[in-house]
PDB file of N, CA and C in Angstrom:
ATOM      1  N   UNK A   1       0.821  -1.187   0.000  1.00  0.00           N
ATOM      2  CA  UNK A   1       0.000   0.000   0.000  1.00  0.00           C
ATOM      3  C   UNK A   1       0.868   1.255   0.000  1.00  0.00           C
ATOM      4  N   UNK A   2       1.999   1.244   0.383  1.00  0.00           N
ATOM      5  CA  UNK A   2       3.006   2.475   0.838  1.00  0.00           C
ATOM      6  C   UNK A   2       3.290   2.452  -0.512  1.00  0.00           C
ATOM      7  N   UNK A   3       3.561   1.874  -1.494  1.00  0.00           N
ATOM      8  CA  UNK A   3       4.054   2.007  -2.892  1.00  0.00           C
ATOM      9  C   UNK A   3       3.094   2.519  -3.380  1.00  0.00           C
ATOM     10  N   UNK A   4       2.022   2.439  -3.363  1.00  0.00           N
ATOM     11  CA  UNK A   4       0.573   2.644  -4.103  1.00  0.00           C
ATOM     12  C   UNK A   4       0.312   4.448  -3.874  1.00  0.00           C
ATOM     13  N   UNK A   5       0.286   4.366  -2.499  1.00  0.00           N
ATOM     14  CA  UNK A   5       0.038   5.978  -2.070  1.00  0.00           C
ATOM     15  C   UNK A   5       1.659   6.635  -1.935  1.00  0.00           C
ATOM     16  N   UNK A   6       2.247   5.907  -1.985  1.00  0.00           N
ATOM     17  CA  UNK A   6       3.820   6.943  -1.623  1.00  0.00           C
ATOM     18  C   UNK A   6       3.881   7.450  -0.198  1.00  0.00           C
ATOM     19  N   UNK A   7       3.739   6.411   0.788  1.00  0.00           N
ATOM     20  CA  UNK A   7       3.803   6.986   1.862  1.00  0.00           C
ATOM     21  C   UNK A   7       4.576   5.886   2.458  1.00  0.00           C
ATOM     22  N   UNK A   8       4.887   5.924   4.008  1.00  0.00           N
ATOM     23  CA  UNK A   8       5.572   4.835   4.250  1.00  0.00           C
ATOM     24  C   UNK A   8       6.314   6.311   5.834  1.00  0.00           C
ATOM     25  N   UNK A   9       5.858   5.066   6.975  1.00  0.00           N
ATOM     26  CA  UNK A   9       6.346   5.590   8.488  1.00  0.00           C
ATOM     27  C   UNK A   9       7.430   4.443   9.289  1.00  0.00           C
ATOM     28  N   UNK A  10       8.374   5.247   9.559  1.00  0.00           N
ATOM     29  CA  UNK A  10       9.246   4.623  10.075  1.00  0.00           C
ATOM     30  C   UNK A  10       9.043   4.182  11.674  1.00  0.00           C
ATOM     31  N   UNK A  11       9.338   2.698  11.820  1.00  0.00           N
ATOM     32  CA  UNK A  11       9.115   2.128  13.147  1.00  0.00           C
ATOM     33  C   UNK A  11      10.359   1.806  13.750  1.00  0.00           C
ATOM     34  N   UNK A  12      11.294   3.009  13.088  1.00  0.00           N
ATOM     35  CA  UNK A  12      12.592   3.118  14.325  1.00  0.00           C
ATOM     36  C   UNK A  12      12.152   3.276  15.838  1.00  0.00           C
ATOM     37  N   UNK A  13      13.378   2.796  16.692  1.00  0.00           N
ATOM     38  CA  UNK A  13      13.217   2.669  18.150  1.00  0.00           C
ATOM     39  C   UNK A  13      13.298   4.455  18.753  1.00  0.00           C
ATOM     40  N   UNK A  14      13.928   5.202  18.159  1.00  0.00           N
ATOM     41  CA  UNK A  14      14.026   6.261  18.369  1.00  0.00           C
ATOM     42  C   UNK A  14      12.260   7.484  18.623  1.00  0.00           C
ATOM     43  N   UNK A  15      11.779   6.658  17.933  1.00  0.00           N
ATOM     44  CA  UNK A  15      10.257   7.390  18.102  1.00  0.00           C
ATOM     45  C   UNK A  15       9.101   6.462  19.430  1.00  0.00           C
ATOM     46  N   UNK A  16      10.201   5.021  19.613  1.00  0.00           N
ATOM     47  CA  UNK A  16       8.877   4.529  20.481  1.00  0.00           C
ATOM     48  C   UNK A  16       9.119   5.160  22.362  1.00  0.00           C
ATOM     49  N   UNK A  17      10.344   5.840  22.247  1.00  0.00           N
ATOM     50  CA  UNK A  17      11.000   6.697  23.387  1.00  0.00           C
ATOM     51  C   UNK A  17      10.950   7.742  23.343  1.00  0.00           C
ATOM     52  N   UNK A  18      10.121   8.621  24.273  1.00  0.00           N
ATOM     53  CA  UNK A  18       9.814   9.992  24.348  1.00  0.00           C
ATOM     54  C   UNK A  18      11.142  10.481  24.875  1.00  0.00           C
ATOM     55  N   UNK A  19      12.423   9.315  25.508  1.00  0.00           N
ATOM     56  CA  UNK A  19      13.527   9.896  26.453  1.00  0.00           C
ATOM     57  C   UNK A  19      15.054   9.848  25.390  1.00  0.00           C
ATOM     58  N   UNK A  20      14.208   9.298  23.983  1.00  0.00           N
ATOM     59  CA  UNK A  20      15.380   9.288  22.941  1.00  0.00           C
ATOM     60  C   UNK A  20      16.757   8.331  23.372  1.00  0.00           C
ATOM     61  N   UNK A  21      16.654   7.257  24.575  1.00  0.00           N
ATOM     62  CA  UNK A  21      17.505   6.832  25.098  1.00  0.00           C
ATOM     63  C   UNK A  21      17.820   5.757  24.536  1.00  0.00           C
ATOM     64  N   UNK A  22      18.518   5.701  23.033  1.00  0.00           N
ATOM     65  CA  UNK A  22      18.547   4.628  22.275  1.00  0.00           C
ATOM     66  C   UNK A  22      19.742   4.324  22.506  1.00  0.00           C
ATOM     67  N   UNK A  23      20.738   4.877  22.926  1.00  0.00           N
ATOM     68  CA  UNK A  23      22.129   4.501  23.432  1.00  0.00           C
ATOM     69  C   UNK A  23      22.026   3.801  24.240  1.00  0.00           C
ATOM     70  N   UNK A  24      21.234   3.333  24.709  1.00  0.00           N
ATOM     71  CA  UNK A  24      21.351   2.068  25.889  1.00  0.00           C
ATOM     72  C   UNK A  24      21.042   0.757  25.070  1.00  0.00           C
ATOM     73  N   UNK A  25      20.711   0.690  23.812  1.00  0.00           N
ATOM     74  CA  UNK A  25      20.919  -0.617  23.290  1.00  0.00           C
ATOM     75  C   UNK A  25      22.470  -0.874  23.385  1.00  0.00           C
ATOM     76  N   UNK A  26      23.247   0.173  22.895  1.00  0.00           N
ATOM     77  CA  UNK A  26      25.172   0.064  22.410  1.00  0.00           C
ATOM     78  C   UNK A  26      25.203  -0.866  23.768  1.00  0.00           C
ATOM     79  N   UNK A  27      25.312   0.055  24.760  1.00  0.00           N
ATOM     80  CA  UNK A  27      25.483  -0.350  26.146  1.00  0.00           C
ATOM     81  C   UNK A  27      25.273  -1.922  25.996  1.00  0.00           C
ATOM     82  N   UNK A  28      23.683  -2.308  26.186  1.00  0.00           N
ATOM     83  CA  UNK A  28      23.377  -3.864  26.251  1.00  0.00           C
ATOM     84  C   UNK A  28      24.140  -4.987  25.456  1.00  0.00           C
ATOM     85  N   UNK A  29      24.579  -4.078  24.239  1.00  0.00           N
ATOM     86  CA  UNK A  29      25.050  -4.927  23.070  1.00  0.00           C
ATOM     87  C   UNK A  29      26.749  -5.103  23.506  1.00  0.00           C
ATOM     88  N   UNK A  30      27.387  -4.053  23.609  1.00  0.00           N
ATOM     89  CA  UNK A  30      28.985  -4.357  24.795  1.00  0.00           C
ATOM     90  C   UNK A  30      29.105  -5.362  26.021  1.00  0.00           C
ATOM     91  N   UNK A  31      27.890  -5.389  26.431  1.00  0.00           N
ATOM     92  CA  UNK A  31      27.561  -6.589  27.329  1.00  0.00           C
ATOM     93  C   UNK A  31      27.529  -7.987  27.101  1.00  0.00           C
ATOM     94  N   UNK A  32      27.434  -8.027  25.680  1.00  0.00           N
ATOM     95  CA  UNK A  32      26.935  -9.452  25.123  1.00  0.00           C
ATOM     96  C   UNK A  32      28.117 -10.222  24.902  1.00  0.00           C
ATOM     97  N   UNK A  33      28.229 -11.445  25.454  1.00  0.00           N
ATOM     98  CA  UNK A  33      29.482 -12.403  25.909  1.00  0.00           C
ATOM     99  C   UNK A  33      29.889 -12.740  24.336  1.00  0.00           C
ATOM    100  N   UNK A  34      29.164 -12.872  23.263  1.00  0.00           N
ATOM    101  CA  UNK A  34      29.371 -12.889  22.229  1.00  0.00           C
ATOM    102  C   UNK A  34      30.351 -11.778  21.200  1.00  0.00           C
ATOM    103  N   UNK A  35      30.285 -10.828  21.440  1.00  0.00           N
ATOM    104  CA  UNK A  35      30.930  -9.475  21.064  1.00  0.00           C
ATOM    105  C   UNK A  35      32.384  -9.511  21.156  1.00  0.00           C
ATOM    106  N   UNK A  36      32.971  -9.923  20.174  1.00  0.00           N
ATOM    107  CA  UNK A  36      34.560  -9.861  20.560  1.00  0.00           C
ATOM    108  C   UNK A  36      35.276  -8.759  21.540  1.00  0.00           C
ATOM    109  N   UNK A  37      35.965  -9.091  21.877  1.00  0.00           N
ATOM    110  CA  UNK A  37      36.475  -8.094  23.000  1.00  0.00           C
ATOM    111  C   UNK A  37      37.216  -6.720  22.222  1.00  0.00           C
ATOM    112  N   UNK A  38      37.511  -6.543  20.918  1.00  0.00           N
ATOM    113  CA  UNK A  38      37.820  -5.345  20.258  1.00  0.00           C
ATOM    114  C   UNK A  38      36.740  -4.639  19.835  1.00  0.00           C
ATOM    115  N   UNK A  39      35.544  -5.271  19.974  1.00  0.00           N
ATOM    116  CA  UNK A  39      34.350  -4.576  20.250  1.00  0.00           C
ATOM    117  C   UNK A  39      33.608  -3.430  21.149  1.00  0.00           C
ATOM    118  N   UNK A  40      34.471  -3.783  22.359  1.00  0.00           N
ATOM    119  CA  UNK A  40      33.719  -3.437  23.670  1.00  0.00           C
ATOM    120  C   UNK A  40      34.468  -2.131  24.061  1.00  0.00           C
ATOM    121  N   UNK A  41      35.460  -1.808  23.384  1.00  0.00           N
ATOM    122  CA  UNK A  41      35.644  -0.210  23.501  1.00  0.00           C
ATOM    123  C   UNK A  41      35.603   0.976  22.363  1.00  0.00           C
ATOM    124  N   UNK A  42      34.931   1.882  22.940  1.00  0.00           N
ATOM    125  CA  UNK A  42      34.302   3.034  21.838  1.00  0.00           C
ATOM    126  C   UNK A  42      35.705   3.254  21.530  1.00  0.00           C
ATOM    127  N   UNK A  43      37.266   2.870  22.044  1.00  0.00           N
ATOM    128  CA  UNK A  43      38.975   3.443  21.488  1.00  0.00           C
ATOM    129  C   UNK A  43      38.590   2.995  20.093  1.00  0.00           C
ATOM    130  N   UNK A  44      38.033   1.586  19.814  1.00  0.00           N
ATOM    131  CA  UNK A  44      38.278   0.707  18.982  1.00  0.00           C
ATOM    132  C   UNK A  44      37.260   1.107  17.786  1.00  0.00           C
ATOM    133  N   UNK A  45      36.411   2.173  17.695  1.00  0.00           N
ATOM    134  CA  UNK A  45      34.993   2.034  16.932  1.00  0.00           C
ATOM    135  C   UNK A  45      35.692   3.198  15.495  1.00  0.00           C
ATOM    136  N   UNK A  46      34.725   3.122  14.621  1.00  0.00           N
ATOM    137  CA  UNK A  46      35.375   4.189  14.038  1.00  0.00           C
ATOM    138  C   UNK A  46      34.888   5.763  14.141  1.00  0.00           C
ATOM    139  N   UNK A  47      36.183   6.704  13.627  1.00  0.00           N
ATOM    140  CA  UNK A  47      35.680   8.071  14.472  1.00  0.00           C
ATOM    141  C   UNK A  47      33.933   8.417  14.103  1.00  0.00           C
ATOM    142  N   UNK A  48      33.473   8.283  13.512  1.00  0.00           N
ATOM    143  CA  UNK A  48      32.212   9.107  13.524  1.00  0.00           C
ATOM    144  C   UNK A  48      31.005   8.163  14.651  1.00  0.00           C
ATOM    145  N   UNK A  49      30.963   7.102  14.730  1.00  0.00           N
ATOM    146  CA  UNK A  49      30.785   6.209  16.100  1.00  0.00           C
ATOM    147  C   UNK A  49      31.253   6.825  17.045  1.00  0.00           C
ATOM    148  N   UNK A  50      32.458   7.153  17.453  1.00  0.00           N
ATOM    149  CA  UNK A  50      33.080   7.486  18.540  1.00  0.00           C
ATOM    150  C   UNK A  50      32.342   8.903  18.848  1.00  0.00           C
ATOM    151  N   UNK A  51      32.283   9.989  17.613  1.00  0.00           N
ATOM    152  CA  UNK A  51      31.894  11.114  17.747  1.00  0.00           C
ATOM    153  C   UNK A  51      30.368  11.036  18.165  1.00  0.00           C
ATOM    154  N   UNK A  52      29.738  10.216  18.206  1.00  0.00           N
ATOM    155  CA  UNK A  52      28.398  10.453  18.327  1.00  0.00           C
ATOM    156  C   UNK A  52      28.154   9.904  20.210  1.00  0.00           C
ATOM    157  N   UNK A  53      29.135   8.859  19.920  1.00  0.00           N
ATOM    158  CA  UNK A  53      29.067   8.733  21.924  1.00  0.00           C
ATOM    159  C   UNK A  53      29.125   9.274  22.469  1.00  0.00           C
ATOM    160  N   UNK A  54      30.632  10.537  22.281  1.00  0.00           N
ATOM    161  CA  UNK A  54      30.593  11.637  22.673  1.00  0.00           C
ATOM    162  C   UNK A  54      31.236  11.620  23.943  1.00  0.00           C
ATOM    163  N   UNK A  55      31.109  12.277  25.087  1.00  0.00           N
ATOM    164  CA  UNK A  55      30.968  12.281  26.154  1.00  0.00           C
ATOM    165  C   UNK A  55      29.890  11.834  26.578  1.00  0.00           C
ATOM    166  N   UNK A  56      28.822  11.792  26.867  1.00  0.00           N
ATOM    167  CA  UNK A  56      27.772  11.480  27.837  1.00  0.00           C
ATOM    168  C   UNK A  56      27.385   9.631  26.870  1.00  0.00           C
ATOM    169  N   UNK A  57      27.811   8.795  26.395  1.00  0.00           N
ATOM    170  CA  UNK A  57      27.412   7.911  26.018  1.00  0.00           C
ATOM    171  C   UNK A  57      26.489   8.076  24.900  1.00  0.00           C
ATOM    172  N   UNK A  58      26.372   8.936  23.911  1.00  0.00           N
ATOM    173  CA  UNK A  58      25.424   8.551  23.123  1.00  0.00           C
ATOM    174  C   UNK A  58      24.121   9.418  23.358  1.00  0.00           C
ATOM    175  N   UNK A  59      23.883  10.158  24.565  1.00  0.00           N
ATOM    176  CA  UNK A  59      22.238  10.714  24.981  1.00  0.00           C
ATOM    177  C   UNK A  59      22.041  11.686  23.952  1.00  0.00           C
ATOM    178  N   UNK A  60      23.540  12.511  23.925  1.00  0.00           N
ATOM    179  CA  UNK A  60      23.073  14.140  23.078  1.00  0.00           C
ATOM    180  C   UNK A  60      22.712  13.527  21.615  1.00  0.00           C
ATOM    181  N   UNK A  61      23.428  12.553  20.738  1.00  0.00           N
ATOM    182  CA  UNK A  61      23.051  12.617  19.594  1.00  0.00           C
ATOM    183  C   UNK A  61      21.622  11.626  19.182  1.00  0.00           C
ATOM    184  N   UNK A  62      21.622  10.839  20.297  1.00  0.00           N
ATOM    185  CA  UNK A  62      19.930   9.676  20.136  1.00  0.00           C
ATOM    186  C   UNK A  62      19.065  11.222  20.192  1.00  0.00           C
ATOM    187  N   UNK A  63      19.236  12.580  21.260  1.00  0.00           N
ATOM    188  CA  UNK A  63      18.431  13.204  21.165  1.00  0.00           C
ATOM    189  C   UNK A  63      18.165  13.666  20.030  1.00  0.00           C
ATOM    190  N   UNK A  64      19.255  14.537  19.271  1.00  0.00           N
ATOM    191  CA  UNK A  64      19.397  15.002  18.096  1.00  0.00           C
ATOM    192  C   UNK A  64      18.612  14.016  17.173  1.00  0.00           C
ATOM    193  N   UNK A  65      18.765  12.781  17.090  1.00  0.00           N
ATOM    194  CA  UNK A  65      18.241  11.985  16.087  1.00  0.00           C
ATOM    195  C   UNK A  65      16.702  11.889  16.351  1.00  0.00           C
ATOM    196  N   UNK A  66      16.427  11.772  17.653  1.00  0.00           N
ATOM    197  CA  UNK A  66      15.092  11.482  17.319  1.00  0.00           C
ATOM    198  C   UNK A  66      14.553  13.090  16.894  1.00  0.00           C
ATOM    199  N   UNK A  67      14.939  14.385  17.705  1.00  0.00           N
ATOM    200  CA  UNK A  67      14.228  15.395  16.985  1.00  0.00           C
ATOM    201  C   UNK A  67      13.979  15.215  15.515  1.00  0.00           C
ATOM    202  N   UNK A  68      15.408  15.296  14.741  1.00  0.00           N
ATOM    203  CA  UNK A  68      15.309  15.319  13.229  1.00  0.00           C
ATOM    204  C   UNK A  68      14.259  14.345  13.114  1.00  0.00           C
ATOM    205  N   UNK A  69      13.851  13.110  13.201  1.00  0.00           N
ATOM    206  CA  UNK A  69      12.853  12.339  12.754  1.00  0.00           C
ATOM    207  C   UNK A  69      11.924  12.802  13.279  1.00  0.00           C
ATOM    208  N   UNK A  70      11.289  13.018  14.160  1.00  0.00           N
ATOM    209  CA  UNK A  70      10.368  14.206  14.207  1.00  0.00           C
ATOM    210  C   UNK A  70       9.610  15.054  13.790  1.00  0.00           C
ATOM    211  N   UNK A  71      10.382  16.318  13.369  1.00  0.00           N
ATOM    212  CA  UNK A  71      10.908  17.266  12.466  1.00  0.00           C
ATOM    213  C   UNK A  71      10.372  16.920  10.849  1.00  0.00           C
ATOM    214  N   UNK A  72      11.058  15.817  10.468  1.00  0.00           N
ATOM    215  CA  UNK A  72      10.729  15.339   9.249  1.00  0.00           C
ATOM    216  C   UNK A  72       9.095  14.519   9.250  1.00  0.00           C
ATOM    217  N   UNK A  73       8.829  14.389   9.971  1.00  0.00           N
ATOM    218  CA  UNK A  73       7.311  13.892  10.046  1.00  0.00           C
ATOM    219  C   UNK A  73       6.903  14.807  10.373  1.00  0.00           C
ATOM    220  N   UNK A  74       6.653  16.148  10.704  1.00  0.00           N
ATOM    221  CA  UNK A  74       5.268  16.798  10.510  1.00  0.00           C
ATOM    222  C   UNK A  74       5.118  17.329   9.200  1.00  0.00           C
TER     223      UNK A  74
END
């Protein structure tokens, strides 16, 4: 139907959180015994990953992201 009318809504995790706290998946996922251990540090990620962790883990730019999606839906 989204092809038909040209429409189509995104069911990113970023919109089902009013607290934009999608950086706590990274978190859960560094946790996972599976995750090679050159995984588990943001030293190891590449810079634009790294840049988005940031200091505070990730909060300022999940915020940023969910505004823009937002933003783009009204």
């Amino acid at each position: 139907m989204g092809q038909i009318l040209g429409l189509g809504v995104t069911h990113s995790p970023p919109l089902l959180s009013a607290s934009g706290d999608t950086a706590s998946r990274i978190k859960r996922m560094m946790q996972d015994p599976l995750l090679p251990e050159c995984y588990r540090s943001p030293a190891t990620w590449p810079e634009p990953m790294r840049q988005q962790w940031g200091n505070d883990e990730g909060q300022t730019h999940a915020r940023q992201h969910r505004d823009e999606l937002v933003e783009c839906m009204q």
